[in-house]
PDB file of N, CA and C in Angstrom:
ATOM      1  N   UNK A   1     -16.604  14.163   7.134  1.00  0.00           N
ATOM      2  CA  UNK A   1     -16.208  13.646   8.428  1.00  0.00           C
ATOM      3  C   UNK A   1     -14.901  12.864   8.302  1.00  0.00           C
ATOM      4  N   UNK A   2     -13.748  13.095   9.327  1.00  0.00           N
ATOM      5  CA  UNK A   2     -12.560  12.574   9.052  1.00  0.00           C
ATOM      6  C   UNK A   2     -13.104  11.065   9.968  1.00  0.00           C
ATOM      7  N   UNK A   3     -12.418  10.163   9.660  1.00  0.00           N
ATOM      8  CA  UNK A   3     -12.400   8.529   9.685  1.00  0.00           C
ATOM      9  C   UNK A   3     -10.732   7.886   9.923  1.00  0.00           C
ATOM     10  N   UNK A   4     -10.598   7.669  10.938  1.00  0.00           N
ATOM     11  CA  UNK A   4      -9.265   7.091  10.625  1.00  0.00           C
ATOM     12  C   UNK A   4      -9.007   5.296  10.240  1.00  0.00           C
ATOM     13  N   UNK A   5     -10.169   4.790   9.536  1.00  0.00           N
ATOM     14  CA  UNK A   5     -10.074   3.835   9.054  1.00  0.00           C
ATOM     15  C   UNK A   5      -9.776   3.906   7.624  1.00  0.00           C
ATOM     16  N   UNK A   6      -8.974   3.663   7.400  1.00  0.00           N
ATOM     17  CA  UNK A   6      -8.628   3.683   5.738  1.00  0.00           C
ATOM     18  C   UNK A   6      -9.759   2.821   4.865  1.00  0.00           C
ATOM     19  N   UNK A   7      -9.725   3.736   3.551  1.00  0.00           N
ATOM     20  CA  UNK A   7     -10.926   2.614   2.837  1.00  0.00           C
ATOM     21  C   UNK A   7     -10.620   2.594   1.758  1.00  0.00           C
ATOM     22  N   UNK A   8     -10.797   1.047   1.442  1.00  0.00           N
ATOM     23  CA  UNK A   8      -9.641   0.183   0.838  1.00  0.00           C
ATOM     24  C   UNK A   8     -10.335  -0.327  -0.282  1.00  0.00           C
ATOM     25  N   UNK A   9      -9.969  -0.990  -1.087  1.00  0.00           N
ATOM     26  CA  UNK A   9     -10.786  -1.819  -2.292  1.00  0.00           C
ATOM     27  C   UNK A   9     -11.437  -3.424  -1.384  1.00  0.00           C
ATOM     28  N   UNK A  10     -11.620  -3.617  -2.494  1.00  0.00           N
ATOM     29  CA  UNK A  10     -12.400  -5.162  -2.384  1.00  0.00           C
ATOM     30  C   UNK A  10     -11.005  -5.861  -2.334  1.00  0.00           C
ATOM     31  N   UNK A  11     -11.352  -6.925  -1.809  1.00  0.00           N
ATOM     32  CA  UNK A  11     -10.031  -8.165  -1.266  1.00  0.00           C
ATOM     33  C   UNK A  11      -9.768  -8.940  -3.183  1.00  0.00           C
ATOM     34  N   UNK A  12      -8.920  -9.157  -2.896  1.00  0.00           N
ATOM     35  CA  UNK A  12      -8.089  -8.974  -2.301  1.00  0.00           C
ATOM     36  C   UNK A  12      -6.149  -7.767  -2.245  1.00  0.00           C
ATOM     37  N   UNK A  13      -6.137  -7.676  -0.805  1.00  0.00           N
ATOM     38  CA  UNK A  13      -5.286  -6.761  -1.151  1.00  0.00           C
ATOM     39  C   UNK A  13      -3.941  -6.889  -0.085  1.00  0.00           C
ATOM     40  N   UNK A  14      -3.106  -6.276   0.188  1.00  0.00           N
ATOM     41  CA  UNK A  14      -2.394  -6.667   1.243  1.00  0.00           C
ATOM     42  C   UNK A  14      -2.051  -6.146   2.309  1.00  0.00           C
ATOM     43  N   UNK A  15      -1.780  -6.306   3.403  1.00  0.00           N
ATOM     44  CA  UNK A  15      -1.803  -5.069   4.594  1.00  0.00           C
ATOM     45  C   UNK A  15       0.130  -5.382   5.665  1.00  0.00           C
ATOM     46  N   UNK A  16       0.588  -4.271   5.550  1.00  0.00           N
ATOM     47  CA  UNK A  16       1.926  -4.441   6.803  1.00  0.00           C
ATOM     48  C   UNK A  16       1.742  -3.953   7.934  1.00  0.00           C
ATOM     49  N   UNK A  17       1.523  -4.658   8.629  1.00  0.00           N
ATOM     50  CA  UNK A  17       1.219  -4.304  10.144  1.00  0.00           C
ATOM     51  C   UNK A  17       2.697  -4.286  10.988  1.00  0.00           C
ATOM     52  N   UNK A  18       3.169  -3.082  11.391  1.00  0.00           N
ATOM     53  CA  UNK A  18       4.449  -3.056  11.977  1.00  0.00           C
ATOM     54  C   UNK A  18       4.118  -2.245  13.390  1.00  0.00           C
ATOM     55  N   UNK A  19       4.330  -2.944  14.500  1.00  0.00           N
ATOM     56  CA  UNK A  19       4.356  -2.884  15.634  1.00  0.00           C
ATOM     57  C   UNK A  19       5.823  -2.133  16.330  1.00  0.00           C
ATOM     58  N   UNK A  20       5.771  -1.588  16.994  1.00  0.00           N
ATOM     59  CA  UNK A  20       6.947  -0.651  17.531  1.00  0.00           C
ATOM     60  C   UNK A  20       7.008  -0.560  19.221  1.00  0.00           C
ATOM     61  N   UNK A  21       7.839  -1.026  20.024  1.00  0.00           N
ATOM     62  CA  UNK A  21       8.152  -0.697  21.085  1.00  0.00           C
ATOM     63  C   UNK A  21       9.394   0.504  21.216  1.00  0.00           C
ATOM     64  N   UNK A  22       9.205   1.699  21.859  1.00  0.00           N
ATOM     65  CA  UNK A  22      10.140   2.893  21.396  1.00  0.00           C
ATOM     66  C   UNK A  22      11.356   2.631  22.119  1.00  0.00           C
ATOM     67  N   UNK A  23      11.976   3.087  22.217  1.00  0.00           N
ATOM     68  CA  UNK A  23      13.239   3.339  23.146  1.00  0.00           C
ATOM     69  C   UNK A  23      13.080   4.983  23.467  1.00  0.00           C
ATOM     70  N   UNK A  24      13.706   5.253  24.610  1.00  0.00           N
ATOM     71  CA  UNK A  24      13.680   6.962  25.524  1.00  0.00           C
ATOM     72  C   UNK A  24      13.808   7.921  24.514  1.00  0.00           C
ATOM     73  N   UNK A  25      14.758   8.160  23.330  1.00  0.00           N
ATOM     74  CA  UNK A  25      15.319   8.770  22.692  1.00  0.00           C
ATOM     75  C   UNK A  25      14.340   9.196  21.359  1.00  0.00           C
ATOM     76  N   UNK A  26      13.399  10.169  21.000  1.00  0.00           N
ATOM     77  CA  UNK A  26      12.326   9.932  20.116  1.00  0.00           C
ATOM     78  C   UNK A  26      13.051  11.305  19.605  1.00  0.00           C
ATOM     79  N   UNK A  27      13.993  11.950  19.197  1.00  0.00           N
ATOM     80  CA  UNK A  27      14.490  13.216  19.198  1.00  0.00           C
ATOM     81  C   UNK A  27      14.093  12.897  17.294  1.00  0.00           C
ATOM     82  N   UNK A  28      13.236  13.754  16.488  1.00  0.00           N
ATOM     83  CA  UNK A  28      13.650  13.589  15.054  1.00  0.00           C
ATOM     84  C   UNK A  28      12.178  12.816  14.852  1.00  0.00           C
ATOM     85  N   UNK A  29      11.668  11.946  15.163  1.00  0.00           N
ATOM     86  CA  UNK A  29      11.060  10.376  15.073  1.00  0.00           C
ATOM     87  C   UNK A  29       9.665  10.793  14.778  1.00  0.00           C
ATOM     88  N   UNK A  30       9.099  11.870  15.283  1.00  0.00           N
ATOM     89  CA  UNK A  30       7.576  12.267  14.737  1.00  0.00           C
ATOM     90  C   UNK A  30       8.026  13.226  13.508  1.00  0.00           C
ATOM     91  N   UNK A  31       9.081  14.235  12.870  1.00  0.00           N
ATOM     92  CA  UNK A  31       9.197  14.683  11.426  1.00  0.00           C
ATOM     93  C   UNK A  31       9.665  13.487  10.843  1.00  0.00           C
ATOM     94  N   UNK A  32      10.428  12.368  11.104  1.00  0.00           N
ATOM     95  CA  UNK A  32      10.512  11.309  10.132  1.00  0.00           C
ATOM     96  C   UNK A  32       9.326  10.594   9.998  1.00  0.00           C
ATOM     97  N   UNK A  33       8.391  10.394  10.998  1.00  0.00           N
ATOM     98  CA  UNK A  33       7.581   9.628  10.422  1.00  0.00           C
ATOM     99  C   UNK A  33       6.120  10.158   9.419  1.00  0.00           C
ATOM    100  N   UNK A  34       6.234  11.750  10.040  1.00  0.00           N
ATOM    101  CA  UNK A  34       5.235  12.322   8.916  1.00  0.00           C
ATOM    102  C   UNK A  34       5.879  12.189   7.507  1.00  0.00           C
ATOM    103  N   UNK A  35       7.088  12.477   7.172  1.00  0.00           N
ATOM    104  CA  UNK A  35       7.560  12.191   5.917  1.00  0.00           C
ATOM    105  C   UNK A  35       7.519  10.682   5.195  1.00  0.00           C
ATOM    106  N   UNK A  36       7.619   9.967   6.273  1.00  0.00           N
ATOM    107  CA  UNK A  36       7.205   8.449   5.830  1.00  0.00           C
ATOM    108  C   UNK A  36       5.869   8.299   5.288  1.00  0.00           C
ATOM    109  N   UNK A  37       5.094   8.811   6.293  1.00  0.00           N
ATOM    110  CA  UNK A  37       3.759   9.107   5.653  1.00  0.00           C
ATOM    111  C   UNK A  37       3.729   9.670   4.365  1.00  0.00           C
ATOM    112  N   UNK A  38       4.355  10.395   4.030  1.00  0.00           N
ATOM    113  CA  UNK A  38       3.756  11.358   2.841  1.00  0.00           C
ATOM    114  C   UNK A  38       4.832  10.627   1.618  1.00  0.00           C
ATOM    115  N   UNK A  39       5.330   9.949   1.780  1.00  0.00           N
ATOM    116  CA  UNK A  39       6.265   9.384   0.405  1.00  0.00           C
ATOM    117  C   UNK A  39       5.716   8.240   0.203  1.00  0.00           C
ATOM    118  N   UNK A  40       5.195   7.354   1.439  1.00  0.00           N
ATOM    119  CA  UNK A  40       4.214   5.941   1.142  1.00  0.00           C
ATOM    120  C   UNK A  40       3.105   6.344   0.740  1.00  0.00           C
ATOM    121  N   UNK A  41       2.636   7.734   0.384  1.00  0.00           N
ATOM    122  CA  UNK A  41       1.203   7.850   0.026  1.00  0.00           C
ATOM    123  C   UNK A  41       1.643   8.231  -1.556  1.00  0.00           C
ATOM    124  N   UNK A  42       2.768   8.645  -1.681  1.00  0.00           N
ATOM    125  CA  UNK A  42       2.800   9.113  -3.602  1.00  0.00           C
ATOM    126  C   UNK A  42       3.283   7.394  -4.216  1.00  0.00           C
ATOM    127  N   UNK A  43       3.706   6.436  -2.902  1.00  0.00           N
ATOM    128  CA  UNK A  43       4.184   5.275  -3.894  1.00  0.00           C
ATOM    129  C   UNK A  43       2.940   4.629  -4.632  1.00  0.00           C
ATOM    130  N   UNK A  44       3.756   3.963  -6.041  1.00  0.00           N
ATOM    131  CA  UNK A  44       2.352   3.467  -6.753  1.00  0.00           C
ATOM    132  C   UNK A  44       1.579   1.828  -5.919  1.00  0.00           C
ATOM    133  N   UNK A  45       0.750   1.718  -5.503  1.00  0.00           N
ATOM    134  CA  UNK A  45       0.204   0.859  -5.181  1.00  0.00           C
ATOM    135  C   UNK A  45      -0.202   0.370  -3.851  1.00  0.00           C
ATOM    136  N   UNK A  46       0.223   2.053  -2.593  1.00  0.00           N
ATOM    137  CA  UNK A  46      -0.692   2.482  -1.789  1.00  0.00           C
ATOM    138  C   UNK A  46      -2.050   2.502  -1.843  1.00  0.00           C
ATOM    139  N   UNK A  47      -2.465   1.919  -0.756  1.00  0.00           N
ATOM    140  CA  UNK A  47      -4.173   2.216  -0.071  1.00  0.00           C
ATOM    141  C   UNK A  47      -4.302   3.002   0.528  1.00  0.00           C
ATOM    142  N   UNK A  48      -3.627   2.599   1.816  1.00  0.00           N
ATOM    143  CA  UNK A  48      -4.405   3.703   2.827  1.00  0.00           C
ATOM    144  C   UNK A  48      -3.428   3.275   3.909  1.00  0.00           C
ATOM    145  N   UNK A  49      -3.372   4.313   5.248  1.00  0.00           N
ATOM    146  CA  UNK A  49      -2.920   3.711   6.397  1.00  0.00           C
ATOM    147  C   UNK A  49      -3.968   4.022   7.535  1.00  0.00           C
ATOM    148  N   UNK A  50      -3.401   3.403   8.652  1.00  0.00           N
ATOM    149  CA  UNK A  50      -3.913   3.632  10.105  1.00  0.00           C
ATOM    150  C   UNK A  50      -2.852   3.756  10.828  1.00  0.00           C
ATOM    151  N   UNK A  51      -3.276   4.703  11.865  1.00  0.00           N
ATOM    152  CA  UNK A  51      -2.186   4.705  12.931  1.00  0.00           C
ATOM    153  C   UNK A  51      -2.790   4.587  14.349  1.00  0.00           C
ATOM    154  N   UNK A  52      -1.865   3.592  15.175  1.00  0.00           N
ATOM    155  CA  UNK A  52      -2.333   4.238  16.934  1.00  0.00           C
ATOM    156  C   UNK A  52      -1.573   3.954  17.750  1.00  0.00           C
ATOM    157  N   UNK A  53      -1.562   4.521  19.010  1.00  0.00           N
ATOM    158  CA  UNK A  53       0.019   4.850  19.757  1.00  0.00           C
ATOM    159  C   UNK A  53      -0.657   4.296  21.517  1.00  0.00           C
ATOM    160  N   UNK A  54      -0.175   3.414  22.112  1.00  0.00           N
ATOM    161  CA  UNK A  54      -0.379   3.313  23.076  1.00  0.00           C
ATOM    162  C   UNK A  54       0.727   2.909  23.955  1.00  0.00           C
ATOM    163  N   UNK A  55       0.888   1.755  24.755  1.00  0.00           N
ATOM    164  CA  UNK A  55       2.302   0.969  25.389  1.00  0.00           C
ATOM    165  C   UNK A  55       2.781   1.018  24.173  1.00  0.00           C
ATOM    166  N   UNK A  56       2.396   0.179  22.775  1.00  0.00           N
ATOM    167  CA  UNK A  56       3.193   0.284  21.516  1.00  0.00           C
ATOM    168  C   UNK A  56       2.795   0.944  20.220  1.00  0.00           C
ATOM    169  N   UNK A  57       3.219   1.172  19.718  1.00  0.00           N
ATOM    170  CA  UNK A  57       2.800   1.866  18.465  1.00  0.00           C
ATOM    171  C   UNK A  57       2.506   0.962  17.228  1.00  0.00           C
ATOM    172  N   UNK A  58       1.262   1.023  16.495  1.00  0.00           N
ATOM    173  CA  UNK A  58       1.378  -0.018  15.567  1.00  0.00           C
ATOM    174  C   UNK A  58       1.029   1.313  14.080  1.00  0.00           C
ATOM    175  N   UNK A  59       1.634   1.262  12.948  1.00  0.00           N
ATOM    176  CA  UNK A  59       0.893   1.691  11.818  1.00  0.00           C
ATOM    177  C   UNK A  59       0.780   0.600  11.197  1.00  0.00           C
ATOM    178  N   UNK A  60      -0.122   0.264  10.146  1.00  0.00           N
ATOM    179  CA  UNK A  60      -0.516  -0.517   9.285  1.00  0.00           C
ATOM    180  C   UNK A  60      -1.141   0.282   8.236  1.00  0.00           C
ATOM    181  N   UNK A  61      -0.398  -0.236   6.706  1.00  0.00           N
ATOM    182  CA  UNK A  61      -0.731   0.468   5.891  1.00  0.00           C
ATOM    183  C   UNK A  61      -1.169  -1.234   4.845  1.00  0.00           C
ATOM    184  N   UNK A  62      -1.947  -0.608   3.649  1.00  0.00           N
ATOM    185  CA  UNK A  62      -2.647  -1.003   2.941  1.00  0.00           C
ATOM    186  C   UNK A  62      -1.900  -1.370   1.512  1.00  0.00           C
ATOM    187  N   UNK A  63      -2.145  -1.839   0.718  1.00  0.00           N
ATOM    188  CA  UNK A  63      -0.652  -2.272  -0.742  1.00  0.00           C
ATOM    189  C   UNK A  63      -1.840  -3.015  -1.707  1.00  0.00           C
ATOM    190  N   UNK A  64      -1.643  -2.769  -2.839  1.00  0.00           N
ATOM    191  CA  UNK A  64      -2.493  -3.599  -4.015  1.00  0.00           C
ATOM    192  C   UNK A  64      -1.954  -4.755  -4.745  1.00  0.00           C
ATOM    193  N   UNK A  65      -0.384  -4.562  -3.469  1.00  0.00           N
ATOM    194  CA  UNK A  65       0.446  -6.166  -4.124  1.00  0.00           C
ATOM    195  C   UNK A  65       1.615  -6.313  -2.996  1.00  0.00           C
ATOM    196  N   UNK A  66       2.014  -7.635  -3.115  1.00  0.00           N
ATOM    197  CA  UNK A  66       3.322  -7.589  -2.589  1.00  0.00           C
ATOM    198  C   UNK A  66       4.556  -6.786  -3.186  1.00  0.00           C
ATOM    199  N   UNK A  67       4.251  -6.956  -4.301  1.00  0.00           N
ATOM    200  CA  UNK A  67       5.405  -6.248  -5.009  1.00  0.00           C
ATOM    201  C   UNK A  67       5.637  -4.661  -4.737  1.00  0.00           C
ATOM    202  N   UNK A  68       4.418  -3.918  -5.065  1.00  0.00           N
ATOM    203  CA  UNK A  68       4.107  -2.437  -4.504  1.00  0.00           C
ATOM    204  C   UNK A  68       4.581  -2.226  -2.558  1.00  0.00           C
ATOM    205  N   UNK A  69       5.095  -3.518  -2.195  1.00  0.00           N
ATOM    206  CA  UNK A  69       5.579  -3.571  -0.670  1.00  0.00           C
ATOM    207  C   UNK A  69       6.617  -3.444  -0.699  1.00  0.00           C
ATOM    208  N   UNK A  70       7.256  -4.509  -1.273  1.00  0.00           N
ATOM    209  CA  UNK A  70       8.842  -4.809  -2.137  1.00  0.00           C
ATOM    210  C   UNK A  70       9.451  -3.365  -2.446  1.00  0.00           C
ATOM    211  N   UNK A  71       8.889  -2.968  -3.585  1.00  0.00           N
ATOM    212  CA  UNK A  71       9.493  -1.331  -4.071  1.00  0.00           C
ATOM    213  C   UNK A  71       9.226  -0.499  -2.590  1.00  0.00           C
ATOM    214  N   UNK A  72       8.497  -0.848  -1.963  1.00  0.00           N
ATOM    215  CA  UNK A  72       8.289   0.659  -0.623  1.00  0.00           C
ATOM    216  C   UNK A  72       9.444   0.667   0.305  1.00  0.00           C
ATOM    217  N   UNK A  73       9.814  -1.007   0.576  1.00  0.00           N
ATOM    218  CA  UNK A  73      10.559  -1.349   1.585  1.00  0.00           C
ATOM    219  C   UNK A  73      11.975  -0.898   0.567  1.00  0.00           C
ATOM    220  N   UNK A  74      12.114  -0.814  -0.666  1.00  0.00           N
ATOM    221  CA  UNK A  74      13.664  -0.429  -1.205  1.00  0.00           C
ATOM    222  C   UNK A  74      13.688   0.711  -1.008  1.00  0.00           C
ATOM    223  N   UNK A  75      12.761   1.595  -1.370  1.00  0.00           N
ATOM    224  CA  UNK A  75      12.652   3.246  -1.327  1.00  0.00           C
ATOM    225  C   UNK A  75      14.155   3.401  -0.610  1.00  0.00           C
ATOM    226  N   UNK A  76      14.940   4.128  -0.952  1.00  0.00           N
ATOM    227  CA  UNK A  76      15.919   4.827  -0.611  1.00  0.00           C
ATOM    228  C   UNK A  76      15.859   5.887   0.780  1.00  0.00           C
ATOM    229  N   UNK A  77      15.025   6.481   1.204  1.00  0.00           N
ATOM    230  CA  UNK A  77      14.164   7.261   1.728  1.00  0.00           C
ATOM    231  C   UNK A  77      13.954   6.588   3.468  1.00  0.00           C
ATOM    232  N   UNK A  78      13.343   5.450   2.901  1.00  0.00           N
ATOM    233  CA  UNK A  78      12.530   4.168   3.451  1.00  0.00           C
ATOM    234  C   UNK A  78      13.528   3.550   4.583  1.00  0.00           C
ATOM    235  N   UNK A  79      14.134   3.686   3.701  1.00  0.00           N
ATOM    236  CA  UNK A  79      16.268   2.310   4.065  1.00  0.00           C
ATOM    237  C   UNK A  79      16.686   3.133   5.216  1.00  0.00           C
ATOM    238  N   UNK A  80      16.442   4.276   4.842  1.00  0.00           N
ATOM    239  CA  UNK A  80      17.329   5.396   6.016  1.00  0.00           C
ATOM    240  C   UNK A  80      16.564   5.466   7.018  1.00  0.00           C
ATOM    241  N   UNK A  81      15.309   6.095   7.164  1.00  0.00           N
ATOM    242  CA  UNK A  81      14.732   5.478   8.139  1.00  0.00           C
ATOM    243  C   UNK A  81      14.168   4.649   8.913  1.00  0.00           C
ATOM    244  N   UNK A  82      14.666   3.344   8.191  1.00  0.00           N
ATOM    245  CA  UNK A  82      14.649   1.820   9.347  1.00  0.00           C
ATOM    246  C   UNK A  82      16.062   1.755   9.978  1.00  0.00           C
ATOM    247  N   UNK A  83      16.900   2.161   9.168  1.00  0.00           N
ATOM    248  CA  UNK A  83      18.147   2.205  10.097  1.00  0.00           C
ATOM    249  C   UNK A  83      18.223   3.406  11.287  1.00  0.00           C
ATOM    250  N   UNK A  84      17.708   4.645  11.037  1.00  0.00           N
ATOM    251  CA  UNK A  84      17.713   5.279  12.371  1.00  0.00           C
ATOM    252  C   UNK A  84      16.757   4.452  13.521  1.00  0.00           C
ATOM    253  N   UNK A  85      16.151   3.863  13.053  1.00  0.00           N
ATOM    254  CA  UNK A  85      14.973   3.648  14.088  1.00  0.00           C
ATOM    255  C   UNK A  85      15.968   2.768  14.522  1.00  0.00           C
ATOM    256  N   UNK A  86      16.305   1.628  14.092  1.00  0.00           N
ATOM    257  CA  UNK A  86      17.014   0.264  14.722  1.00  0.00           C
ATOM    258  C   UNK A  86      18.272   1.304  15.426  1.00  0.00           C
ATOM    259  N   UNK A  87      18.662   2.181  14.958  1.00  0.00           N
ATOM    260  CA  UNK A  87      19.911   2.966  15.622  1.00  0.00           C
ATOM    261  C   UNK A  87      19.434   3.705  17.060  1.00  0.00           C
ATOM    262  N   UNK A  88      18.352   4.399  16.891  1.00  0.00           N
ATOM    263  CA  UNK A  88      17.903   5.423  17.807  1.00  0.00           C
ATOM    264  C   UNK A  88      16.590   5.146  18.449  1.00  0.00           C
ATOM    265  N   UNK A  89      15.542   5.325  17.648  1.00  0.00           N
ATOM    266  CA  UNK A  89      13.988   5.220  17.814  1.00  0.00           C
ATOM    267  C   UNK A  89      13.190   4.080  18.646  1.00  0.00           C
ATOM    268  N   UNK A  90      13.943   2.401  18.313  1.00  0.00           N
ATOM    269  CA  UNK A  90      13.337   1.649  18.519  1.00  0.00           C
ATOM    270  C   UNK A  90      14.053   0.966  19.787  1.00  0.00           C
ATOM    271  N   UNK A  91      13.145   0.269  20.730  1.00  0.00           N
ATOM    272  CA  UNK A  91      13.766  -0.362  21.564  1.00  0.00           C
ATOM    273  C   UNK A  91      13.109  -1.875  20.959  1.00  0.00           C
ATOM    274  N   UNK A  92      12.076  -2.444  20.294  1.00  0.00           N
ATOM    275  CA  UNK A  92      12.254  -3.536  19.607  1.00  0.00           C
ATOM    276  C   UNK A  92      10.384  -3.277  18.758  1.00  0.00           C
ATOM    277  N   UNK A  93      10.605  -4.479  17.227  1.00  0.00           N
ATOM    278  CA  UNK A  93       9.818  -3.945  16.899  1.00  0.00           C
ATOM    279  C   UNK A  93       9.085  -4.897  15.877  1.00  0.00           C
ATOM    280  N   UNK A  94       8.138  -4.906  15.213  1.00  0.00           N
ATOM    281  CA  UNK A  94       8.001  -6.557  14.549  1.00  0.00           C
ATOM    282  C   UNK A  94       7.505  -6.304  13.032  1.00  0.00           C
ATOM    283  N   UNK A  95       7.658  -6.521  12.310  1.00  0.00           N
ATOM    284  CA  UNK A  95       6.506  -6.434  10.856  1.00  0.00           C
ATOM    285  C   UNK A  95       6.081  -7.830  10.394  1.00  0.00           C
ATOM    286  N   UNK A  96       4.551  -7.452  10.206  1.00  0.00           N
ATOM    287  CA  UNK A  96       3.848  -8.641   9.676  1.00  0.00           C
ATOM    288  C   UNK A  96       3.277  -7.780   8.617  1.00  0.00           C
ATOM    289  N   UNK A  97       3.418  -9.150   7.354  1.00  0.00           N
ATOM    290  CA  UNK A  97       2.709  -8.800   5.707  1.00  0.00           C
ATOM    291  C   UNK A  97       2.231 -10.148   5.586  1.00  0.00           C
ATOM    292  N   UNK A  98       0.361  -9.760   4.970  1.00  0.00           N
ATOM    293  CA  UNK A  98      -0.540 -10.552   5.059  1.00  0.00           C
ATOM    294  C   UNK A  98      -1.465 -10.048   3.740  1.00  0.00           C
ATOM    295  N   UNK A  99      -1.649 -11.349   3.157  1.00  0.00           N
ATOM    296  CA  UNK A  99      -3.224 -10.820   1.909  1.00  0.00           C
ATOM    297  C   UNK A  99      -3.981 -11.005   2.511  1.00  0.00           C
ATOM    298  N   UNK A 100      -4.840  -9.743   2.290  1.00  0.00           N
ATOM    299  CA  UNK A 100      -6.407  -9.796   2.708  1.00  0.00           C
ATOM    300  C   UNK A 100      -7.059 -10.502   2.382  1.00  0.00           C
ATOM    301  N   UNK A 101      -7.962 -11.412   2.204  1.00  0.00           N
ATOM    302  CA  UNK A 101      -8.676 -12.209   1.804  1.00  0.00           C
ATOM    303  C   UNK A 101     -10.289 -11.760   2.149  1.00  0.00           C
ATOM    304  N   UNK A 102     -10.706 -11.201   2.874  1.00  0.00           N
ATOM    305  CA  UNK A 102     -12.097 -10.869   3.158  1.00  0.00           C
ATOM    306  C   UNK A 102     -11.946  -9.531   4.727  1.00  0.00           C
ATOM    307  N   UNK A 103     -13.034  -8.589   3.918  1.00  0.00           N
ATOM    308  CA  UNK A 103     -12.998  -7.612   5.097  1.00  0.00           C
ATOM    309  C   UNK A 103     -14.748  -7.222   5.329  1.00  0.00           C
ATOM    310  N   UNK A 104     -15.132  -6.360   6.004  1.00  0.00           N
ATOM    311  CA  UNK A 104     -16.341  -6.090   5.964  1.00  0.00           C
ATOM    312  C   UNK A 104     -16.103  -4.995   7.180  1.00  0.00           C
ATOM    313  N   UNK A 105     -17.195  -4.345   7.368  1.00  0.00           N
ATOM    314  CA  UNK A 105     -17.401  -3.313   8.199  1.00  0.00           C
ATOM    315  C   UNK A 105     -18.641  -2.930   9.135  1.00  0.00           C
ATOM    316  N   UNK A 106     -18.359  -1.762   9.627  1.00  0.00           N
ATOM    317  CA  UNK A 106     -20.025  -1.226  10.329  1.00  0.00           C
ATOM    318  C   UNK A 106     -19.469   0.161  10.545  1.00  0.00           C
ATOM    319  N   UNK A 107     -20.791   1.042  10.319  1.00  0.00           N
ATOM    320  CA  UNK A 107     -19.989   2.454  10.222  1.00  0.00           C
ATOM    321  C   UNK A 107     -21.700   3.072  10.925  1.00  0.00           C
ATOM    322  N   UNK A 108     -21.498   3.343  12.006  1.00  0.00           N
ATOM    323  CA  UNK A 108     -23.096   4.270  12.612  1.00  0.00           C
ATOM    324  C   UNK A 108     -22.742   5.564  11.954  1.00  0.00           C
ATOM    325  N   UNK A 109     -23.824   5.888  11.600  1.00  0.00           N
ATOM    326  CA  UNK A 109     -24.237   7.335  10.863  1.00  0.00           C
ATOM    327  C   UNK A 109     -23.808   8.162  12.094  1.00  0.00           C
ATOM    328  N   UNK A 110     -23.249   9.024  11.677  1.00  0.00           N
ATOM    329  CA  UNK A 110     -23.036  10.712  12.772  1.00  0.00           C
ATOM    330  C   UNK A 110     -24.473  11.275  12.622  1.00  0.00           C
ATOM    331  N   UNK A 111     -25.511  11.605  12.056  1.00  0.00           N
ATOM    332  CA  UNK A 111     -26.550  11.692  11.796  1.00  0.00           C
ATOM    333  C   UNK A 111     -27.224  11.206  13.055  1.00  0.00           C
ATOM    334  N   UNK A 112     -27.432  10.257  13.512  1.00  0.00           N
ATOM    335  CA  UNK A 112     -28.219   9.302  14.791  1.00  0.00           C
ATOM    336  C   UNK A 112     -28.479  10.098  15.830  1.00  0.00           C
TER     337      UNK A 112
END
C-alpha cells in the first residue's frame, strides 16, 4: 500500500519544511521538481519526503543531520534550481529547518 507519509527513524532527526507561494509562470517547474526529487533521494543522509499542493505548496523532506542539509542545499543541481524559482516559479516562499525531537503516529489498518 502506497503511504505518503514518509517513514523515518527514531528522533532524533531533522526535517526542512519549505513552503511556496507560486507566481503565474510554472512553465519547466513540475520536470524540475521531479528531478529535485530524485537527486535529494540519492543524497547521503536523506529520509524521506512529503508533498502537498493547495493555496501553497509545502514539501518537507527528512535529513539524519544538519550537515546532510548543508551538502543538499550546496548541490550544484540544487543552486540552479532555487535561482529559477526566485527568477520564475516563485511569487514568495519560506524554509524552516528543525530537529526532531519526538514523533509518534496512528496508522488504521486498510484491512478494517
Amino acid at each position: 500500500m502506497y503511504t505518503p507519509i514518509a517513514q523515518t527513524p527514531e528522533p532524533p532527526y531533522y526535517v526542512v519544511v519549505f513552503t511556496i507561494v507560486h507566481a503565474e509562470n510554472l512553465d519547466g517547474y513540475e520536470q524540475m521538481g521531479e528531478k529535485m526529487v530524485q537527486l535529494a533521494s540519492e543524497q547521503p543522509g536523506f529520509l524521506g519526503l512529503e508533498y502537498g499542493i493547495g493555496d501553497v505548496e509545502l514539501t518537507i523532506s527528512y535529513w539524519e543531520s544538519s550537515e546532510a542539509i548543508r551538502q543538499w542545499y550546496a548541490h550544484a543541481e540544487h543552486t540552479i534550481a532555487r535561482d529559477m524559482g526566485r527568477e520564475k516559479w516563485f511569487q514568495a516562499f519560506k524554509v524552516r529547518v528543525a530537529r526532531v525531537e519526538r514523533d509518534y503516529e496512528f496508522n488504521r489498518s486498510v484491512s478494517e
